[in-house]
C-alpha atoms as a PDB file:
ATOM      1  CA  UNK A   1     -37.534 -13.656 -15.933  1.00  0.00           C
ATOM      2  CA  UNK A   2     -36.485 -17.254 -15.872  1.00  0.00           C
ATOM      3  CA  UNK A   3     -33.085 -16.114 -14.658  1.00  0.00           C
ATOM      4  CA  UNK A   4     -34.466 -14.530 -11.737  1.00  0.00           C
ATOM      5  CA  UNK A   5     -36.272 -17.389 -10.753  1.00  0.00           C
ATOM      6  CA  UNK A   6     -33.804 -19.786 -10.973  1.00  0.00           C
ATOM      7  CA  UNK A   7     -31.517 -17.112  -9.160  1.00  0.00           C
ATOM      8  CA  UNK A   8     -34.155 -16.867  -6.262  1.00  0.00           C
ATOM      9  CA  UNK A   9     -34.599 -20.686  -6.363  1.00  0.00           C
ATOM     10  CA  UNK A  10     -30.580 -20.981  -5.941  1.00  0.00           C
ATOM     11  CA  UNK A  11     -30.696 -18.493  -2.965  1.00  0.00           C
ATOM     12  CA  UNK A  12     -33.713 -20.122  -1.604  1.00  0.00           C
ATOM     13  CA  UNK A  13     -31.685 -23.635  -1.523  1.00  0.00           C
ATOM     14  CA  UNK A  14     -28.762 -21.868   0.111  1.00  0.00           C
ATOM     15  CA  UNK A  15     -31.014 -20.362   2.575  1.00  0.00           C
ATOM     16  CA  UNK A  16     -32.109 -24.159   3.719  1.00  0.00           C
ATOM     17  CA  UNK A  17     -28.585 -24.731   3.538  1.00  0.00           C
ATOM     18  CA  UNK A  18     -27.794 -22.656   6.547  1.00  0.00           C
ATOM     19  CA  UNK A  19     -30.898 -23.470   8.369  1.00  0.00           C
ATOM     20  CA  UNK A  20     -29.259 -27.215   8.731  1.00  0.00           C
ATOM     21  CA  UNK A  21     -26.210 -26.417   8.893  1.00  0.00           C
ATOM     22  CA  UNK A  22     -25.777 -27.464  12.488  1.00  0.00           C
ATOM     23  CA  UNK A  23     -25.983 -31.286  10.460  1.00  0.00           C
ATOM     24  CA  UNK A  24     -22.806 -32.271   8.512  1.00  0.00           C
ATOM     25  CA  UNK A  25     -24.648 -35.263   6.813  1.00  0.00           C
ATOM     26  CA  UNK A  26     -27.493 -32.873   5.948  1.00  0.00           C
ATOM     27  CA  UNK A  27     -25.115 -29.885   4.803  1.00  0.00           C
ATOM     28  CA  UNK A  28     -23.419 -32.808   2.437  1.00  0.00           C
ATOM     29  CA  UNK A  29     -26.829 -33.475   0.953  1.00  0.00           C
ATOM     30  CA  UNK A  30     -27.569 -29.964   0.446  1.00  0.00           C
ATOM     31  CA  UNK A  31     -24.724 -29.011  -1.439  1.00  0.00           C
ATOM     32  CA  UNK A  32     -24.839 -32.524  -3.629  1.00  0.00           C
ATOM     33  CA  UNK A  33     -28.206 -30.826  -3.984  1.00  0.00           C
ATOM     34  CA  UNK A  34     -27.523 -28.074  -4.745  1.00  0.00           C
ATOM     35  CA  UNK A  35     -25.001 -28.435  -7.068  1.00  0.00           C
ATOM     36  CA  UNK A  36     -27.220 -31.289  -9.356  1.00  0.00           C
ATOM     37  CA  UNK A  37     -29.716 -28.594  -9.524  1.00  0.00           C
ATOM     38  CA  UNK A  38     -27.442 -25.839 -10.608  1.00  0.00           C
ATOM     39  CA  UNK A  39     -25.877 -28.260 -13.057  1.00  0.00           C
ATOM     40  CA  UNK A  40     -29.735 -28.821 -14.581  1.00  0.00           C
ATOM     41  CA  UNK A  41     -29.952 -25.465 -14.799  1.00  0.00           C
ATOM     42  CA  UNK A  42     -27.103 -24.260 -16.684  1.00  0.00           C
ATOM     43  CA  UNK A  43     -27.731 -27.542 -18.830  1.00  0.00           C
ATOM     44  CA  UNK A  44     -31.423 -25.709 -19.828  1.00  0.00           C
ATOM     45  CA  UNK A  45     -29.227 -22.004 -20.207  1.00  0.00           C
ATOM     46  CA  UNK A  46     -27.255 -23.893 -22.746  1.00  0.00           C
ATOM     47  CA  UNK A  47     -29.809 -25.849 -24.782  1.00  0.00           C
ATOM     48  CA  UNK A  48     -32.415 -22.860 -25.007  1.00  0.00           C
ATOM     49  CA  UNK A  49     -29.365 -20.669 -26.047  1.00  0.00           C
ATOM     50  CA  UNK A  50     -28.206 -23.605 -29.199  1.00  0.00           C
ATOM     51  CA  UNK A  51     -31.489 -23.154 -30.016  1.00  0.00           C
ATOM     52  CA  UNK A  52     -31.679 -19.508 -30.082  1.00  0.00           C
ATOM     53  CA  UNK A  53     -28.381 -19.237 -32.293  1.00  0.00           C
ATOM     54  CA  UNK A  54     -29.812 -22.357 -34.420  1.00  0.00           C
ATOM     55  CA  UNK A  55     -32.433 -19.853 -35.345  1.00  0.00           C
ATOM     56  CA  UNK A  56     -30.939 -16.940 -36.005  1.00  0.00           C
ATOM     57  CA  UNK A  57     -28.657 -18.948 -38.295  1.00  0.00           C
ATOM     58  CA  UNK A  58     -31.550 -19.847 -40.424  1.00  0.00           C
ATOM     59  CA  UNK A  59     -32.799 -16.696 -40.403  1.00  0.00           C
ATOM     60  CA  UNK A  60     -29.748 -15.072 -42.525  1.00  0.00           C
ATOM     61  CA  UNK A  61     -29.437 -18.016 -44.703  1.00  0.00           C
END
């Protein structure tokens, strides 16, 4: 679920992207943007998924 939404909130952002696209300083933005955000994003993938092995390690012990 939160995969979908992040998905559909990365599309969204691209979307934008081509609506001001006719703007080189605005496309720059976008995809600084764009790319911070994914960035966040795979940051939060990564720490929910330590935490998910974390567990599952203490689990079998």
């Amino acid at each position: 679920m939160e995969k979908m939404f992040c998905l559909g909130l990365a599309l969204g952002a691209l979307g934008g992207a081509l609506a001001v696209a006719n703007s080189c300083k605005m496309r720059s933005l976008v995809k600084r943007s764009q790319e911070e955000f994914i960035d966040k994003v795979n940051e939060a993938v990564d720490a929910r998924l330590d935490a998910m092995e974390r567990d599952r390690k203490r689990e079998r012990d």
